[in-house]
Protein backbone atom coordinates (compact mmCIF):
# COMPACT_ATOMS: atom_id res chain seq x y z
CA UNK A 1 10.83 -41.73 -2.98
CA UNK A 2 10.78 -39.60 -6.17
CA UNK A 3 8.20 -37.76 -4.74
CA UNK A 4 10.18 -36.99 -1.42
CA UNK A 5 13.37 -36.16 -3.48
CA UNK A 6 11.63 -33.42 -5.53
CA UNK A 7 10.30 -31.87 -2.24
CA UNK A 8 13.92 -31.66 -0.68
CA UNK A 9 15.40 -30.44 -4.17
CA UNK A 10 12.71 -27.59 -4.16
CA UNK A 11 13.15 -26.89 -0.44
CA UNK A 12 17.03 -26.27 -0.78
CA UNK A 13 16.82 -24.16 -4.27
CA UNK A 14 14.53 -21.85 -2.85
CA UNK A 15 16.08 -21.10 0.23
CA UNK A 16 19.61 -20.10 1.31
CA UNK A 17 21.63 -20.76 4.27
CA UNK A 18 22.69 -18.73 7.30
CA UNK A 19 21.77 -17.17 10.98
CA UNK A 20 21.03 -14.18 12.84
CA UNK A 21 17.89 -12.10 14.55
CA UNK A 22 15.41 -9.94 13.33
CA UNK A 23 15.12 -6.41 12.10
CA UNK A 24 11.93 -4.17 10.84
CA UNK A 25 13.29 -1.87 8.05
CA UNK A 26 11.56 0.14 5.22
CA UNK A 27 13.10 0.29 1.75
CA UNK A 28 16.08 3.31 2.02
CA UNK A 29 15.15 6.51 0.23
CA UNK A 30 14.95 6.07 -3.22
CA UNK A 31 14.59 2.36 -3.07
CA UNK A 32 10.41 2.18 -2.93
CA UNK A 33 10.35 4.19 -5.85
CA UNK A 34 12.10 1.24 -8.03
CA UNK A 35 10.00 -0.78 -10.58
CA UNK A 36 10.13 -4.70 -11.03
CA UNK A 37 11.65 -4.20 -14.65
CA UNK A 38 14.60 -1.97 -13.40
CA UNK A 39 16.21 -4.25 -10.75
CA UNK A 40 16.38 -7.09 -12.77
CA UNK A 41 19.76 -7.94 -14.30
CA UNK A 42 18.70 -9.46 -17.78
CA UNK A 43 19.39 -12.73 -16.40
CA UNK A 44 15.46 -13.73 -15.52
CA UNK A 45 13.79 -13.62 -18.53
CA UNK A 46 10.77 -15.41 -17.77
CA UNK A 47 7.49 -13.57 -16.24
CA UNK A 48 7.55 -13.87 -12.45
CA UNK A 49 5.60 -16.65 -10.33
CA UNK A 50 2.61 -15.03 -8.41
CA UNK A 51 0.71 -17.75 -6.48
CA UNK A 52 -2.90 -17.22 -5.15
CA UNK A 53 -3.47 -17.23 -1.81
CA UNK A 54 -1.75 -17.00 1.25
CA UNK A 55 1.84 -19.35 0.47
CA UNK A 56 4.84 -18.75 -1.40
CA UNK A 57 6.78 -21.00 -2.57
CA UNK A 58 7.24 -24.27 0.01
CA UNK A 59 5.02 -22.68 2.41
CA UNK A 60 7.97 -20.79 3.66
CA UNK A 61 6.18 -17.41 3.38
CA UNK A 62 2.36 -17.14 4.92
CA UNK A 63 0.55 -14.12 4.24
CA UNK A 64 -3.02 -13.78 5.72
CA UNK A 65 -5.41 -12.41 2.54
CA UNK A 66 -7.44 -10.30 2.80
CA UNK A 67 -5.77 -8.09 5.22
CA UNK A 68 -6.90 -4.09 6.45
CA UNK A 69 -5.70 -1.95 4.12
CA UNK A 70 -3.31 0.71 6.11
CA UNK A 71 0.29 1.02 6.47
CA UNK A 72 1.56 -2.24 7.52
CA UNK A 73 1.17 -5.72 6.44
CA UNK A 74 1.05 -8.76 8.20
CA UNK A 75 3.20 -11.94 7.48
CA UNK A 76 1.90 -15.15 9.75
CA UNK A 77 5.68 -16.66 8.93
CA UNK A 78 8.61 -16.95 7.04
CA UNK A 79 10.81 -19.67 7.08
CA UNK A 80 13.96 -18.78 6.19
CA UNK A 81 17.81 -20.00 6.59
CA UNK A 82 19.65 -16.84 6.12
CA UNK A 83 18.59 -13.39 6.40
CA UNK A 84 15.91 -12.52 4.20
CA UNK A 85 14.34 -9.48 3.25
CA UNK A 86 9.99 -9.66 2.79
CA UNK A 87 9.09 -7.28 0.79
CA UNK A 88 5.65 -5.72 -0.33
CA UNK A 89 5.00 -4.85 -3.55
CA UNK A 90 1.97 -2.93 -5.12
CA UNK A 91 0.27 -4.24 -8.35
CA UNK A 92 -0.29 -2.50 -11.45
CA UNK A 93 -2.27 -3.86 -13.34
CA UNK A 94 -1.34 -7.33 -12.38
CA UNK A 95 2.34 -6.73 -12.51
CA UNK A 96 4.76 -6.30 -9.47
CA UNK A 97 5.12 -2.87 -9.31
CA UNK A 98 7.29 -0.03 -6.47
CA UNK A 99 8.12 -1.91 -3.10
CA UNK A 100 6.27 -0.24 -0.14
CA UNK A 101 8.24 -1.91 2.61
CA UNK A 102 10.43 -4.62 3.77
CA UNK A 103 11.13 -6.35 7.06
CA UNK A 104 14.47 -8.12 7.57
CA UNK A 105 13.87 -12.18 8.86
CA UNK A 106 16.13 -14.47 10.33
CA UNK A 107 16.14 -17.74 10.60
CA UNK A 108 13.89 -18.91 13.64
CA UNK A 109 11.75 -15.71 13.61
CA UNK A 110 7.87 -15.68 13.75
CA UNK A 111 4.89 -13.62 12.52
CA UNK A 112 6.12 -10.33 12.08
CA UNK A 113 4.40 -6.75 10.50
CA UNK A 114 5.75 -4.87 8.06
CA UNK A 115 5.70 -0.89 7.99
CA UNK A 116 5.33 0.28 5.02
CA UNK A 117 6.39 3.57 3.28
CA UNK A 118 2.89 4.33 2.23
CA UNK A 119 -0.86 2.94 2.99
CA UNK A 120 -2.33 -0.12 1.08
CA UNK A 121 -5.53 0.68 -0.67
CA UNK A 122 -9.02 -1.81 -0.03
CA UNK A 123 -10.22 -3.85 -2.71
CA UNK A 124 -6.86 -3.93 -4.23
CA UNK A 125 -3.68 -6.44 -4.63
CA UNK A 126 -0.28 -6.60 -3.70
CA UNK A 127 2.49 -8.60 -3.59
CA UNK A 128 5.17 -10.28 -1.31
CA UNK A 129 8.44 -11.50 -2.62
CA UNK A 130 11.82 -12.26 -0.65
CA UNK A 131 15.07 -10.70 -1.25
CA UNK A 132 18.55 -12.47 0.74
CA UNK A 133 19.88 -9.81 2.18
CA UNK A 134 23.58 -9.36 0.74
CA UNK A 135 25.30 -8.92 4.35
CA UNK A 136 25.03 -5.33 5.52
CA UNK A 137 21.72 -5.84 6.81
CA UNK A 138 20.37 -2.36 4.26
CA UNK A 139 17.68 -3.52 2.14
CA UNK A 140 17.83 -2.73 -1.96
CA UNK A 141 16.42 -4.31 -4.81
CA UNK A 142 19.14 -4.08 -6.66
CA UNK A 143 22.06 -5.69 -4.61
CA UNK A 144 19.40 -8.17 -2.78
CA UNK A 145 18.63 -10.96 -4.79
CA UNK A 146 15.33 -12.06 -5.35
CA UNK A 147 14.28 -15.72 -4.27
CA UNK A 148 13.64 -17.61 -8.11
CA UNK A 149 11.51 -20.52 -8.61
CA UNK A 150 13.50 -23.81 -10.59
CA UNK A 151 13.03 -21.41 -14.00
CA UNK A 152 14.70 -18.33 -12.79
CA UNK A 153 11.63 -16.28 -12.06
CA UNK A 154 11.00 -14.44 -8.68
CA UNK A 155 8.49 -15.49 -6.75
CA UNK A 156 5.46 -13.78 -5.16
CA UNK A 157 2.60 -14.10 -3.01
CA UNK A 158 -0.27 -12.60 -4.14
CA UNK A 159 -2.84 -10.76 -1.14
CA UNK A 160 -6.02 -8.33 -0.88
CA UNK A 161 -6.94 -5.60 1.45
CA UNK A 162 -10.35 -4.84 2.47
């Protein structure tokens, strides 16, 4: 029962609520070139969650790993209640570092690709976080806020290339 509780509270504080269809955007000029550290408001002070393999979160984001490096990545699905953006981030040195694309999901959506704004590199990792889109459907990292864990962090899903 406790158990089962937990589950539902973690479910519902990690994802929002509303409907729609979706959209395949890259990250408006200027936007890609914007580092983790910049976009946060001072409110998360904690170091962000980056889980191994292929599942953020409540296995509402699915990222196959390892994946071709090129210029798209490939989410398997996202289960989301109100548009969300997915975004892919490269790592430096271990830390979330300028987004390289985003694709808008809805609620009910599938597996889905992402274009990105340039290729991913083999042997190397990225990341993929979620942003809820504010309303106007434009994706930025500063007025689309990040999906936390129960701490306040963003969260990420860490994946290779070959």
């Amino acid at each position: 029962m406790v158990v089962g509780g937990l589950l539902a509270w973690s479910w519902f504080s990690l994802t929002p609520a509303e409907t729609g269809s979706e959209e395949d955007v890259t990250p408006a000029a200027g936007e890609g070139a914007e580092n983790a550290g910049s976009q946060n408001s001072g409110t998360n002070t904690g170091s962000p969650s980056a889980l191994p393999g292929s599942t953020i979160g409540n296995e509402a984001l699915v990222i196959p790993s390892p994946q071709d490096a090129g210029l798209s990545v490939m989410v398997t699905s996202a289960s989301v209640t109100s548009p969300t953006w997915v975004v892919v981030y490269e790592s430096q040195n271990g830390i979330r570092g300028n987004a390289l694309g985003a694709a808008l999901f809805f609620p009910g959506g599938g597996a889905k690709t992402i274009n990105l704004l340039r290729t991913t590199t083999p042997a190397r990792t990225y990341f993929v976080g979620r942003h809820v889109d504010n309303g106007d459907k434009q994706f930025s990292l500063t007025n689309d806020k990040a999906v936390v864990n129960a701490a306040g962090n963003p969260v990420y899903v860490e994946f290779k290339t070959r």
